[in-house]
PDB file of N, CA and C in Angstrom:
ATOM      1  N   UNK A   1     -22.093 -67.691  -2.392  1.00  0.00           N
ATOM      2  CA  UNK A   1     -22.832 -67.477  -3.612  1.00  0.00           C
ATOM      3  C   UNK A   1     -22.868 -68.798  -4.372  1.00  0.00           C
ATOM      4  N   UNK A   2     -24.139 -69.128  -5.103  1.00  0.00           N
ATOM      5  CA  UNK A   2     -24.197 -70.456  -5.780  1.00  0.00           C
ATOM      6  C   UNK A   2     -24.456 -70.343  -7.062  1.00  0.00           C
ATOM      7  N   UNK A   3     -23.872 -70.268  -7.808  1.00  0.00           N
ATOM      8  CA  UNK A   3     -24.182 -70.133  -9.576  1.00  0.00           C
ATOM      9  C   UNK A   3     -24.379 -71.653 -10.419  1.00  0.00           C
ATOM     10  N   UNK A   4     -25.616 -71.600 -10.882  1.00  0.00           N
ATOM     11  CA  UNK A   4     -25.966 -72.416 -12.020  1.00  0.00           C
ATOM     12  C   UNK A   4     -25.774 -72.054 -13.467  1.00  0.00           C
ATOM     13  N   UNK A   5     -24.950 -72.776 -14.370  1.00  0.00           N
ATOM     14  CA  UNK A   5     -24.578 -72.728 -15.670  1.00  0.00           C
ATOM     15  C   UNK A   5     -25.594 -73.640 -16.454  1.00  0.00           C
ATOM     16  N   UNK A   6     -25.582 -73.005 -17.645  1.00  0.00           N
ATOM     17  CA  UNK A   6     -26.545 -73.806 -18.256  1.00  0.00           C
ATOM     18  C   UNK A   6     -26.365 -73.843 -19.486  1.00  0.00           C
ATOM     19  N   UNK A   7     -26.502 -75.649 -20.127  1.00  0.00           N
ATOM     20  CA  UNK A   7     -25.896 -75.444 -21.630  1.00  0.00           C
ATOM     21  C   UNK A   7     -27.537 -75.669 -22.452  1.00  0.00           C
ATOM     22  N   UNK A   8     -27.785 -74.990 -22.751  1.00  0.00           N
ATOM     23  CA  UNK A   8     -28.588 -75.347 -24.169  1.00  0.00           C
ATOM     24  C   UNK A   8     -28.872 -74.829 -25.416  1.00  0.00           C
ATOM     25  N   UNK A   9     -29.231 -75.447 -26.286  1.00  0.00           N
ATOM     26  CA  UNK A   9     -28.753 -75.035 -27.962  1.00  0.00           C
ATOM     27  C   UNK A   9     -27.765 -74.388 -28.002  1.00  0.00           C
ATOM     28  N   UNK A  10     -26.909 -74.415 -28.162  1.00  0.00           N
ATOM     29  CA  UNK A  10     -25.896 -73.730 -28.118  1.00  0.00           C
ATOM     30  C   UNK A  10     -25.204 -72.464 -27.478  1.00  0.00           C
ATOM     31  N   UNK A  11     -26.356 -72.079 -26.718  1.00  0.00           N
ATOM     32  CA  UNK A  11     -26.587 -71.081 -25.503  1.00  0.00           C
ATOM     33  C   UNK A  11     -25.790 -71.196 -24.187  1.00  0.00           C
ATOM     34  N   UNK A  12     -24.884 -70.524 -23.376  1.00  0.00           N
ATOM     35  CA  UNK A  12     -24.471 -70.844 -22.222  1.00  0.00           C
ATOM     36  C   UNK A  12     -25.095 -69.755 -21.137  1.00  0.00           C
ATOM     37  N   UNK A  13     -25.728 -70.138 -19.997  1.00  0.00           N
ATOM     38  CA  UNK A  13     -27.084 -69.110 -19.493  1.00  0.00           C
ATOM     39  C   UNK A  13     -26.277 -69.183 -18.350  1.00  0.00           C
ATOM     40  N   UNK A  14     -25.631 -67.971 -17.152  1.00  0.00           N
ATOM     41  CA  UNK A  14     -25.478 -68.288 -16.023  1.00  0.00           C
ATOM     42  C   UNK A  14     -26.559 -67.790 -14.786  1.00  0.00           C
ATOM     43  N   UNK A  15     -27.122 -68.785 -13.662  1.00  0.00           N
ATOM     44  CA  UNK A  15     -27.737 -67.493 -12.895  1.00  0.00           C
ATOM     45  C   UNK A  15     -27.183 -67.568 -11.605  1.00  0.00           C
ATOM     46  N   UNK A  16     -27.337 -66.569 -10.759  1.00  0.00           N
ATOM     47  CA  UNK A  16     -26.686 -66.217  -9.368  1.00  0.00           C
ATOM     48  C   UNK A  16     -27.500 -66.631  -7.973  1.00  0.00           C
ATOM     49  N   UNK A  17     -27.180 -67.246  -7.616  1.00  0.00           N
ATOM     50  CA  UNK A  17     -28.534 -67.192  -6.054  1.00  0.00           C
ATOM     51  C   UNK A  17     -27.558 -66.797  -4.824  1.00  0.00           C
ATOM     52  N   UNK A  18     -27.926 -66.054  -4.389  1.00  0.00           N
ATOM     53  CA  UNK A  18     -27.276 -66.100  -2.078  1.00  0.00           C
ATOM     54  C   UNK A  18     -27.344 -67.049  -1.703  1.00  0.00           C
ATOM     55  N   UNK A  19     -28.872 -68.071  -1.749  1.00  0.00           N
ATOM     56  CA  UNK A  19     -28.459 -69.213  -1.339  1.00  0.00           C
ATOM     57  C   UNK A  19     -28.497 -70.994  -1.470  1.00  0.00           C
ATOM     58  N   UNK A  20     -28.319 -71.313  -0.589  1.00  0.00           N
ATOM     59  CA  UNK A  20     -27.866 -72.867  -1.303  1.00  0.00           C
ATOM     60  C   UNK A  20     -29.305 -73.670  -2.068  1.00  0.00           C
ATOM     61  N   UNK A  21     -30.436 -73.285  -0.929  1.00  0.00           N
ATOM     62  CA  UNK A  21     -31.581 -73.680  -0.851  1.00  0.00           C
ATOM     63  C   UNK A  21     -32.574 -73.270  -2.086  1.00  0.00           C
ATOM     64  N   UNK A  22     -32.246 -71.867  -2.666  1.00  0.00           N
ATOM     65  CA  UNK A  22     -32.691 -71.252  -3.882  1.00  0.00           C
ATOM     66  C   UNK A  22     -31.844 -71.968  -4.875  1.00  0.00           C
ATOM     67  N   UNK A  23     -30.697 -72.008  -4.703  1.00  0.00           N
ATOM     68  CA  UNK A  23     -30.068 -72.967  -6.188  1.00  0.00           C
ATOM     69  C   UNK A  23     -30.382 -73.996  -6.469  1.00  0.00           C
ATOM     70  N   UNK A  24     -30.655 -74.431  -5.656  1.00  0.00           N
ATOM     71  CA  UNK A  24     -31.001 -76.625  -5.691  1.00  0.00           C
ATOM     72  C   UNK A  24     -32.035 -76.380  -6.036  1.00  0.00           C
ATOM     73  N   UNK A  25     -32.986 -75.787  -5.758  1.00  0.00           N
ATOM     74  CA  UNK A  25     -34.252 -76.069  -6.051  1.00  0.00           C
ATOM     75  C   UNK A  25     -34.817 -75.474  -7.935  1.00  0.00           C
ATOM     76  N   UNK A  26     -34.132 -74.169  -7.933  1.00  0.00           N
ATOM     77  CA  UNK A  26     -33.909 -73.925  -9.910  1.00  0.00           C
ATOM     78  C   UNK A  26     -33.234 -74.767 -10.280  1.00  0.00           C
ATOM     79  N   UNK A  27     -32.452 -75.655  -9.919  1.00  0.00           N
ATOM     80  CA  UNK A  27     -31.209 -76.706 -10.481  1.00  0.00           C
ATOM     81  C   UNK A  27     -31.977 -77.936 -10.886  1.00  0.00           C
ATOM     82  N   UNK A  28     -33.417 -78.144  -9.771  1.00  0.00           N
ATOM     83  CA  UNK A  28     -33.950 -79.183 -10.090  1.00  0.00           C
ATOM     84  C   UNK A  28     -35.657 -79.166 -10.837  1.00  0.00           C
ATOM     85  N   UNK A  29     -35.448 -78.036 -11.168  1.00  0.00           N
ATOM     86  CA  UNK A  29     -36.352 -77.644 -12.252  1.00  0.00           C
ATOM     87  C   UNK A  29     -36.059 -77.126 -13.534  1.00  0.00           C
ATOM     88  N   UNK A  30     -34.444 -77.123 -13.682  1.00  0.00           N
ATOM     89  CA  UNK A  30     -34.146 -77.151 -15.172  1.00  0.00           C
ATOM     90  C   UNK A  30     -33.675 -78.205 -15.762  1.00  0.00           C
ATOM     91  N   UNK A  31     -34.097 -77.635 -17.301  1.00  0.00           N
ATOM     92  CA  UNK A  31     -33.852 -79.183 -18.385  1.00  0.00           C
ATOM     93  C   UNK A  31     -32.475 -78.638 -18.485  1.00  0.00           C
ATOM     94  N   UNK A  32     -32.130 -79.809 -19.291  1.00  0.00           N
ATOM     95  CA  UNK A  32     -30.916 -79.854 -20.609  1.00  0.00           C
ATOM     96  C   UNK A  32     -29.494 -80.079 -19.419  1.00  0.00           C
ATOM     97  N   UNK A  33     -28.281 -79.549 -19.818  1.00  0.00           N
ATOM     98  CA  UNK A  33     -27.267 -79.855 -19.406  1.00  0.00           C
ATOM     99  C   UNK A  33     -26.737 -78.504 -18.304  1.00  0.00           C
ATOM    100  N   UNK A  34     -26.983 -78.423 -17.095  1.00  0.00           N
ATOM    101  CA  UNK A  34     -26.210 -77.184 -16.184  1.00  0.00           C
ATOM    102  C   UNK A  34     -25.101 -77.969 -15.530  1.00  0.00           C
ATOM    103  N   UNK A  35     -24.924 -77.341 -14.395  1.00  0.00           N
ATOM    104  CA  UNK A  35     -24.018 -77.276 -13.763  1.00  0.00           C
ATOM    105  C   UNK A  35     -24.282 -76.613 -12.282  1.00  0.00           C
ATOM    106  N   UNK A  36     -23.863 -76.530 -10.954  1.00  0.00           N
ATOM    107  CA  UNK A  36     -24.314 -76.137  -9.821  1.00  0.00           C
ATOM    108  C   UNK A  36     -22.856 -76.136  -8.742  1.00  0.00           C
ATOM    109  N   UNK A  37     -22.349 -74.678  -9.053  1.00  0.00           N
ATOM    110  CA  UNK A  37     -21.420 -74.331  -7.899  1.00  0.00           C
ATOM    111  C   UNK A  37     -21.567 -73.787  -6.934  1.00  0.00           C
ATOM    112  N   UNK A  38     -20.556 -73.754  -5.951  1.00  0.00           N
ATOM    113  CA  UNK A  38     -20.455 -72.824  -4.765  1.00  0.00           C
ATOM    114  C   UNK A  38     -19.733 -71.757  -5.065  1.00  0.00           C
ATOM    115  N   UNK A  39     -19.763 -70.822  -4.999  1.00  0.00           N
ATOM    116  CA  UNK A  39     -17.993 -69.754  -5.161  1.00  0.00           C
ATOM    117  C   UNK A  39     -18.302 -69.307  -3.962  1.00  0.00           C
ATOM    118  N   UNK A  40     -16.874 -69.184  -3.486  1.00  0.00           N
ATOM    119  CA  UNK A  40     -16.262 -69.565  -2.318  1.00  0.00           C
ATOM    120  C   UNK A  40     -15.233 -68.334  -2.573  1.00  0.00           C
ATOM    121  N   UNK A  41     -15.206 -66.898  -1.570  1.00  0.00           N
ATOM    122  CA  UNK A  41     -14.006 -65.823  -1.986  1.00  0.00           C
ATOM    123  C   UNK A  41     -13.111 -66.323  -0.566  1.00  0.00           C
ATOM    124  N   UNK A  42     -11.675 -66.101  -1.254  1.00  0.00           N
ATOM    125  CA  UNK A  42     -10.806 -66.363  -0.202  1.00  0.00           C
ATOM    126  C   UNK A  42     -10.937 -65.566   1.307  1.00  0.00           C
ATOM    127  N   UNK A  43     -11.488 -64.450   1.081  1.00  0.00           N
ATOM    128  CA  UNK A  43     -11.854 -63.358   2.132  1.00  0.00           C
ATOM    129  C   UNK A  43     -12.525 -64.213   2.972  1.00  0.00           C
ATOM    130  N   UNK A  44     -13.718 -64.492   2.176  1.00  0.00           N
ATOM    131  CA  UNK A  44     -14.984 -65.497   3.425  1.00  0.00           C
ATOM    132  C   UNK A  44     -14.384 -65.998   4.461  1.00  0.00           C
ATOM    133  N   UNK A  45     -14.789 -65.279   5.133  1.00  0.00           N
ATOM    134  CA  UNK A  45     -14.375 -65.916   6.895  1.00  0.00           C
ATOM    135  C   UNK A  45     -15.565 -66.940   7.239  1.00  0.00           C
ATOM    136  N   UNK A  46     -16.563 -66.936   6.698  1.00  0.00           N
ATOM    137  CA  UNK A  46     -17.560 -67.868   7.342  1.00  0.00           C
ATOM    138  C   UNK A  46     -17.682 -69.111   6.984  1.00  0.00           C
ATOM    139  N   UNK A  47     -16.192 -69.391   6.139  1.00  0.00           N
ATOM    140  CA  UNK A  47     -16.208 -70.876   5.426  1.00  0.00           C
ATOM    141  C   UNK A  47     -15.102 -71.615   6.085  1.00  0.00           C
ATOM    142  N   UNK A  48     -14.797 -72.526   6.084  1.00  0.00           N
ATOM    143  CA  UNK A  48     -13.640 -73.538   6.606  1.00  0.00           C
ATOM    144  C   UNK A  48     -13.240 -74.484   5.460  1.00  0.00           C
ATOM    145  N   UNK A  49     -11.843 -74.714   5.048  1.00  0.00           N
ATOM    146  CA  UNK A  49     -11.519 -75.357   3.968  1.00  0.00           C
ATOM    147  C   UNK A  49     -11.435 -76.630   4.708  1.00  0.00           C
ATOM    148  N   UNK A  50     -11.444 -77.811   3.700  1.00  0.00           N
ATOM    149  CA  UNK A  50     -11.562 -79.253   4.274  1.00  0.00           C
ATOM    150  C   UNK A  50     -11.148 -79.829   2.923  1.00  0.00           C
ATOM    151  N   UNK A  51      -9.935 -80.419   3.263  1.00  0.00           N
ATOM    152  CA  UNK A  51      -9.420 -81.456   2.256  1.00  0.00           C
ATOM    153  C   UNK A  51     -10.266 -82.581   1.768  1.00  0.00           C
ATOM    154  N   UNK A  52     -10.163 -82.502   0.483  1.00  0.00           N
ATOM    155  CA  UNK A  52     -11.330 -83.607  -0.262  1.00  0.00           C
ATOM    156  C   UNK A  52     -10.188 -84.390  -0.902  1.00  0.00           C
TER     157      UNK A  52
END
């Protein structure tokens, strides 16, 4: 799941996408100040952790 946060006027807006390809692309059509995560549930078997 990929959630974009979003700061404006004093407003904090979150939205949800399934996938990576739908988030980037609202991420790069909004103004002002967001933000662009992954959430990642420990359950997910279809992920692999990798030391950063």
């Amino acid at each position: 799941m990929w959630v974009i946060t979003s700061y404006s006027n004093s407003n904090i807006t979150m939205y949800e996408f399934d996938s990576e390809e739908d988030a980037r692309g609202a991420f790069n059509n909004m103004e002002g100040c967001r933000i662009l995560s992954e959430i990642v549930y420990f359950t997910d078997q279809s992920r692999e952790l990798v030391p950063v």
